[in-house]
PDB file of N, CA and C in Angstrom:
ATOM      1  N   UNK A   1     -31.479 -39.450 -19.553  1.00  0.00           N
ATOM      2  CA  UNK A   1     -30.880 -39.825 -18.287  1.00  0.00           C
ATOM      3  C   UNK A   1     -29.856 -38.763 -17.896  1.00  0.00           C
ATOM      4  N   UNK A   2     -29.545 -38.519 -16.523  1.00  0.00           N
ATOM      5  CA  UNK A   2     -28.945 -37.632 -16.264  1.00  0.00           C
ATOM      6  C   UNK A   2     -27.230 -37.830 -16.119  1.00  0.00           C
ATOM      7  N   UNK A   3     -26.858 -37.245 -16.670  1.00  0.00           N
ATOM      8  CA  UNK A   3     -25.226 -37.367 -17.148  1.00  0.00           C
ATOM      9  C   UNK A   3     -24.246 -37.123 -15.785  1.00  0.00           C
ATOM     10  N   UNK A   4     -24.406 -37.068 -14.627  1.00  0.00           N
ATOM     11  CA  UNK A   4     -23.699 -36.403 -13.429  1.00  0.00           C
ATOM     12  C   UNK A   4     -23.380 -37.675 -13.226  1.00  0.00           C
ATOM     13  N   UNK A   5     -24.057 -38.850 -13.115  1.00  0.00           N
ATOM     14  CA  UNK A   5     -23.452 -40.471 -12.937  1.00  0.00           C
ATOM     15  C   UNK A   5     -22.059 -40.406 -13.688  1.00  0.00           C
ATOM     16  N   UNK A   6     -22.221 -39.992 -14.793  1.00  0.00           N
ATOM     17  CA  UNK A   6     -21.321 -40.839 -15.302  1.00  0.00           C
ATOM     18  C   UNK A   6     -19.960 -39.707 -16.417  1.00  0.00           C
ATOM     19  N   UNK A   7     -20.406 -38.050 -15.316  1.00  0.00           N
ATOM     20  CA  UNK A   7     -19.492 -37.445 -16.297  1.00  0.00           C
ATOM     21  C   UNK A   7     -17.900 -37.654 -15.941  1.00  0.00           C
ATOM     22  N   UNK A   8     -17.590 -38.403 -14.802  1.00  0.00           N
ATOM     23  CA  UNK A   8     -16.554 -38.044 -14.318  1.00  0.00           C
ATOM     24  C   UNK A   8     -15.895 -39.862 -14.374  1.00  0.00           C
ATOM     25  N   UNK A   9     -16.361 -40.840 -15.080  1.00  0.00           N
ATOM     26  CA  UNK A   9     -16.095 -41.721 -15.230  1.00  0.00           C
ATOM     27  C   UNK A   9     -14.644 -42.119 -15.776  1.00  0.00           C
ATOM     28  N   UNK A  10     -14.040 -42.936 -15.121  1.00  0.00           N
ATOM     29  CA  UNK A  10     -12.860 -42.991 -15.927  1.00  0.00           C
ATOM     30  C   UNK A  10     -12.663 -44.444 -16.743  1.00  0.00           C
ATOM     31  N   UNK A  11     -13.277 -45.394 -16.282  1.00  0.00           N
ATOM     32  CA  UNK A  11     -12.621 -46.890 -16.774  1.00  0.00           C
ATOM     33  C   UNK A  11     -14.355 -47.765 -17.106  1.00  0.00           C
ATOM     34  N   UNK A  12     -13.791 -48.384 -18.111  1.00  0.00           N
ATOM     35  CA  UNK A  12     -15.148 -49.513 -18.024  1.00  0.00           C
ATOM     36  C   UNK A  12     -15.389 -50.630 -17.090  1.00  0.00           C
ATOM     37  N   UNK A  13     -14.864 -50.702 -16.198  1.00  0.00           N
ATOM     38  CA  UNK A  13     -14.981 -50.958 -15.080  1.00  0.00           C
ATOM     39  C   UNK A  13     -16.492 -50.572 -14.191  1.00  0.00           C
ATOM     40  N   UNK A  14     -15.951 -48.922 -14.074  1.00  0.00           N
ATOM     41  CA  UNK A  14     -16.020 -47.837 -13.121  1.00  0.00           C
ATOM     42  C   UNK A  14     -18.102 -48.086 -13.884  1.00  0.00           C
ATOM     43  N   UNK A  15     -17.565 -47.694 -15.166  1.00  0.00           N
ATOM     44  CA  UNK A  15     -18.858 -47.324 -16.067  1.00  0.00           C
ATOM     45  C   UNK A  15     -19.972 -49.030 -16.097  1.00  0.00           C
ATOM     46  N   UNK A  16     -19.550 -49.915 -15.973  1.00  0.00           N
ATOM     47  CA  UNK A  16     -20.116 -51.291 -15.653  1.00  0.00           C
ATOM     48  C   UNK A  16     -20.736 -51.148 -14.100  1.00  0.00           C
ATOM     49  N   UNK A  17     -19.810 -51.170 -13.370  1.00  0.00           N
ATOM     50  CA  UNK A  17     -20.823 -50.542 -11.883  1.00  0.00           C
ATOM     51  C   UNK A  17     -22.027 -49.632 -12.083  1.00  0.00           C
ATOM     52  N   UNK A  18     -21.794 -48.829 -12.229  1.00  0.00           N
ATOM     53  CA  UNK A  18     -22.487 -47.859 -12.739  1.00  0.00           C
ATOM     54  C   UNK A  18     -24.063 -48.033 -13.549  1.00  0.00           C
ATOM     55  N   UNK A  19     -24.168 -49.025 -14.256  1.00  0.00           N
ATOM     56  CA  UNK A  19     -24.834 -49.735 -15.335  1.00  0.00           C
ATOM     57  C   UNK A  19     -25.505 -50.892 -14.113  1.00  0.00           C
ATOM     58  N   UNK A  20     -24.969 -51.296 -13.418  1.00  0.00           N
ATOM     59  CA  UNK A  20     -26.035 -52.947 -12.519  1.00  0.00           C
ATOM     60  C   UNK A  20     -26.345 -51.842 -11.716  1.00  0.00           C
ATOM     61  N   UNK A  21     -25.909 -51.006 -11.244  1.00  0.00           N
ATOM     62  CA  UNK A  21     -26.404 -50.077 -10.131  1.00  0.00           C
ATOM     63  C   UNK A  21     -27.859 -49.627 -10.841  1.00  0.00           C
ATOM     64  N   UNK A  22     -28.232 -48.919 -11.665  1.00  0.00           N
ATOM     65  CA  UNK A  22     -29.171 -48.542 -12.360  1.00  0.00           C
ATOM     66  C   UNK A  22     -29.885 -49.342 -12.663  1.00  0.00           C
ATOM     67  N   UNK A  23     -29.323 -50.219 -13.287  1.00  0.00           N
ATOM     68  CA  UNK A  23     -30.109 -51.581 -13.723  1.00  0.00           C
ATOM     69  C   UNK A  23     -31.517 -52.166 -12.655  1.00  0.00           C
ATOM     70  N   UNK A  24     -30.825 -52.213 -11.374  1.00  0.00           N
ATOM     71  CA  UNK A  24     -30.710 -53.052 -10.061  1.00  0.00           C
ATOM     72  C   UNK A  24     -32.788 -51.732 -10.041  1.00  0.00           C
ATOM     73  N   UNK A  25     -32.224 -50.256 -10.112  1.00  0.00           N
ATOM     74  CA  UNK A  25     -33.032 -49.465  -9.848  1.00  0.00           C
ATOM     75  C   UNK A  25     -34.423 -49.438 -11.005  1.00  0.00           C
ATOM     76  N   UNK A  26     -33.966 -49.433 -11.940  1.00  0.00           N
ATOM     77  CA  UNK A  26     -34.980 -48.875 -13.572  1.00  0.00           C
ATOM     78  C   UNK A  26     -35.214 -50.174 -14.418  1.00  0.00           C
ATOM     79  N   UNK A  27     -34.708 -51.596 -13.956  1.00  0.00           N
ATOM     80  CA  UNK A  27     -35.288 -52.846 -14.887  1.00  0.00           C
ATOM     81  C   UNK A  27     -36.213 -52.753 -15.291  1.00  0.00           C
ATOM     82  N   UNK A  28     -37.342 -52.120 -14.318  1.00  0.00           N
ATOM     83  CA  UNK A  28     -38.824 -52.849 -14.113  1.00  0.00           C
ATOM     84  C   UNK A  28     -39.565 -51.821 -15.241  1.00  0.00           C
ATOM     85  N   UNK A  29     -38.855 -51.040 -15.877  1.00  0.00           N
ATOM     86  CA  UNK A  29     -39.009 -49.907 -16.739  1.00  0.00           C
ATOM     87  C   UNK A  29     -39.424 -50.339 -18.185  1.00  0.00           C
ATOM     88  N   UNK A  30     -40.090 -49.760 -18.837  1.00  0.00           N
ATOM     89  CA  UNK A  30     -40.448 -50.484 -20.477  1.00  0.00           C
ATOM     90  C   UNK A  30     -39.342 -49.675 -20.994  1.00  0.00           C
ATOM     91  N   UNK A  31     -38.821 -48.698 -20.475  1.00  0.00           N
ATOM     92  CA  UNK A  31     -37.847 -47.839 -21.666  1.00  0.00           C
ATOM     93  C   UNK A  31     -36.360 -48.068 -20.821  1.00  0.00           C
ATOM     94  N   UNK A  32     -35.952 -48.850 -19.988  1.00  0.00           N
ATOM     95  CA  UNK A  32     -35.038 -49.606 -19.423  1.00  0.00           C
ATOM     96  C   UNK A  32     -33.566 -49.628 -20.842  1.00  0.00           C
ATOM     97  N   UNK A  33     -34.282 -50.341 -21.626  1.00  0.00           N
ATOM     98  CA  UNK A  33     -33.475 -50.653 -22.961  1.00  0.00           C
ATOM     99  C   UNK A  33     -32.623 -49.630 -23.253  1.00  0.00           C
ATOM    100  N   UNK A  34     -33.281 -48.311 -23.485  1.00  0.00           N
ATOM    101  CA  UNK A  34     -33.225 -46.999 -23.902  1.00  0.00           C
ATOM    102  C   UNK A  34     -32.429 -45.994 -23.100  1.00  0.00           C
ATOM    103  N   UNK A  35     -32.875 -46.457 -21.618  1.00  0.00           N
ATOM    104  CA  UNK A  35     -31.991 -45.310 -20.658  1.00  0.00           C
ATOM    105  C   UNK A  35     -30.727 -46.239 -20.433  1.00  0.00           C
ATOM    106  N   UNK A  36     -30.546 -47.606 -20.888  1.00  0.00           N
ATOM    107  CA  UNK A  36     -29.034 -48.255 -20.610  1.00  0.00           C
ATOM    108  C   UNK A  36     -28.126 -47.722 -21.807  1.00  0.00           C
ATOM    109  N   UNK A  37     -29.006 -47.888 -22.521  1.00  0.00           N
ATOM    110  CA  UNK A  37     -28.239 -47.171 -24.312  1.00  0.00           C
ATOM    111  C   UNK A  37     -27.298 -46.075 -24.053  1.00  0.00           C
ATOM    112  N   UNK A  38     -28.065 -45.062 -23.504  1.00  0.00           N
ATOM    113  CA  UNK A  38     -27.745 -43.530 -23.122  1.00  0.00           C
ATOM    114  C   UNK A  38     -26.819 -43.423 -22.445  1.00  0.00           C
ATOM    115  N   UNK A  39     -26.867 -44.251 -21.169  1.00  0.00           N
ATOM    116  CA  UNK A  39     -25.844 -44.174 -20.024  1.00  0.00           C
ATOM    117  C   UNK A  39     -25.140 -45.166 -20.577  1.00  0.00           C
ATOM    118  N   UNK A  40     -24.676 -45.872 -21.172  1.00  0.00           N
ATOM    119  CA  UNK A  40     -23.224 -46.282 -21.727  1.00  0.00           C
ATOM    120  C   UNK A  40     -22.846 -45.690 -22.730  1.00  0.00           C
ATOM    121  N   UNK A  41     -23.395 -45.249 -23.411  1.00  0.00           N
ATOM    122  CA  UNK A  41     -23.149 -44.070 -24.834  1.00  0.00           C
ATOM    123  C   UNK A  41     -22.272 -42.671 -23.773  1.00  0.00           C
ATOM    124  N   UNK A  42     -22.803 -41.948 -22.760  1.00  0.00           N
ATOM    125  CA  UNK A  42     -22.446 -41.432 -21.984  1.00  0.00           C
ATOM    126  C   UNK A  42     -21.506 -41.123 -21.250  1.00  0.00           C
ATOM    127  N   UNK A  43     -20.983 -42.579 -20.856  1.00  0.00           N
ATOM    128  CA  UNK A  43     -20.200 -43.297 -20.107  1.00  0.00           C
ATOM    129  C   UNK A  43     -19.096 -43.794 -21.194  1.00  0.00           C
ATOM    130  N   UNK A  44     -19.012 -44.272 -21.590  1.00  0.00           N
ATOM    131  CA  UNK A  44     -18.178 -44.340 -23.127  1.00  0.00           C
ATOM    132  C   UNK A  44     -17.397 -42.896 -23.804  1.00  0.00           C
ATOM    133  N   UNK A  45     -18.256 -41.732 -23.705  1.00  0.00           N
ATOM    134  CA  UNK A  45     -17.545 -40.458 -23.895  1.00  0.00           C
ATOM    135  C   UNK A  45     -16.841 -39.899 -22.916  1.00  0.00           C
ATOM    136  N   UNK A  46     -17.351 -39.818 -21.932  1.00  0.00           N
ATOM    137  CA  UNK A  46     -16.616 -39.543 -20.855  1.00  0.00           C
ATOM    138  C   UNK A  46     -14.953 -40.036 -20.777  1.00  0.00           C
ATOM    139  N   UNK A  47     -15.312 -41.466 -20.650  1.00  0.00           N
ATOM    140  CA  UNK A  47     -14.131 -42.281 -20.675  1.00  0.00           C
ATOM    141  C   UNK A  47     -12.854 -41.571 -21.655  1.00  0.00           C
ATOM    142  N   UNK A  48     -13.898 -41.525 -22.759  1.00  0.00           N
ATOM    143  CA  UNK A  48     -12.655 -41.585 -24.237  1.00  0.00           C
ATOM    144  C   UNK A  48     -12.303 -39.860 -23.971  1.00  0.00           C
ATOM    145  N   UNK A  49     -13.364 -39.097 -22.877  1.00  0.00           N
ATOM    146  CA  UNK A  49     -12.397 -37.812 -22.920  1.00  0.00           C
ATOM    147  C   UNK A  49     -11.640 -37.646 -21.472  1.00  0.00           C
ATOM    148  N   UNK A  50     -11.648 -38.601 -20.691  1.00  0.00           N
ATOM    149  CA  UNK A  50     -10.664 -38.297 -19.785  1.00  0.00           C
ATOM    150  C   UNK A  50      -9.511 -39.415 -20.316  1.00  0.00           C
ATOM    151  N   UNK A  51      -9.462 -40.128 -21.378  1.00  0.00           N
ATOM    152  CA  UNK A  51      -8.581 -40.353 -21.656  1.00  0.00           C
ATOM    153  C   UNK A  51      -7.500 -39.558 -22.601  1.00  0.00           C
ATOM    154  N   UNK A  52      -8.225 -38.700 -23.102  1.00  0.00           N
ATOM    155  CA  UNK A  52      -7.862 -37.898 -24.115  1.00  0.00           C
ATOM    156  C   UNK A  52      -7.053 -36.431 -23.652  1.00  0.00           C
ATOM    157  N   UNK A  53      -7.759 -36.711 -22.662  1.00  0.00           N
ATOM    158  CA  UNK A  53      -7.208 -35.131 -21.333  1.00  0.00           C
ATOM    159  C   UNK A  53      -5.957 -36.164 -20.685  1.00  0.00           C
ATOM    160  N   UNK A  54      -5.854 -36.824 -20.419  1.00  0.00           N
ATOM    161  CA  UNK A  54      -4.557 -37.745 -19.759  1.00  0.00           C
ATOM    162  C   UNK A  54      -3.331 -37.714 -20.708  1.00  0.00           C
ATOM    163  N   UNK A  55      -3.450 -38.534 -21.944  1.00  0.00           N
ATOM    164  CA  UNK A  55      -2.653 -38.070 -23.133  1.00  0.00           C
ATOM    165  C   UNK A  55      -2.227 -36.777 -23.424  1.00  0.00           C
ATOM    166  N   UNK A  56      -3.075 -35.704 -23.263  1.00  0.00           N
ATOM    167  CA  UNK A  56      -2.441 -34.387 -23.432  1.00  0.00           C
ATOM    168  C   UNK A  56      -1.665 -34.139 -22.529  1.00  0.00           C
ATOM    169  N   UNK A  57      -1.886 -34.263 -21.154  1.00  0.00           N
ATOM    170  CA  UNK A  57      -0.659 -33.410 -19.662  1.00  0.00           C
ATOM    171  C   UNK A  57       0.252 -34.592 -19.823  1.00  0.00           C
ATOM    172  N   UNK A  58       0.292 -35.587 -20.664  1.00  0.00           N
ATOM    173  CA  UNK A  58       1.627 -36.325 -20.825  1.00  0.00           C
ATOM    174  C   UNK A  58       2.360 -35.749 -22.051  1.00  0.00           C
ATOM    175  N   UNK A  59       2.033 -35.307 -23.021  1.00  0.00           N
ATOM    176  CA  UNK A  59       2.679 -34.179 -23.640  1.00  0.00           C
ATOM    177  C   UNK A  59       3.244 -32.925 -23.783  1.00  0.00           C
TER     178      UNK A  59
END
């Protein structure tokens, strides 16, 4: 799955939208399971590195 959704993600929130939006598009998919995996695995890094970049310019 393509990572531009979800490189700039900041909150699980943001990354949950993100997820029914797709959902809404690729259900009807047999590998559905597989591309949700990815894009929250994805979405999950993102997160933990713009959180990680936030923590630093506060130092």
């Amino acid at each position: 799955m393509n990572n531009s959704l979800t490189k700039n993600c900041t909150s699980p929130e943001q990354l949950e939208k993100i997820r029914k939006g797709q959902e809404q598009k690729f259900r009807w998919r047999n590998d559905w399971p597989e591309m949700e995996k990815a894009l929250m695995a994805a979405g999950n890094e993102a997160i933990a590195a713009h959180a990680a970049k936030k923590n630093q310019e506060q130092h």
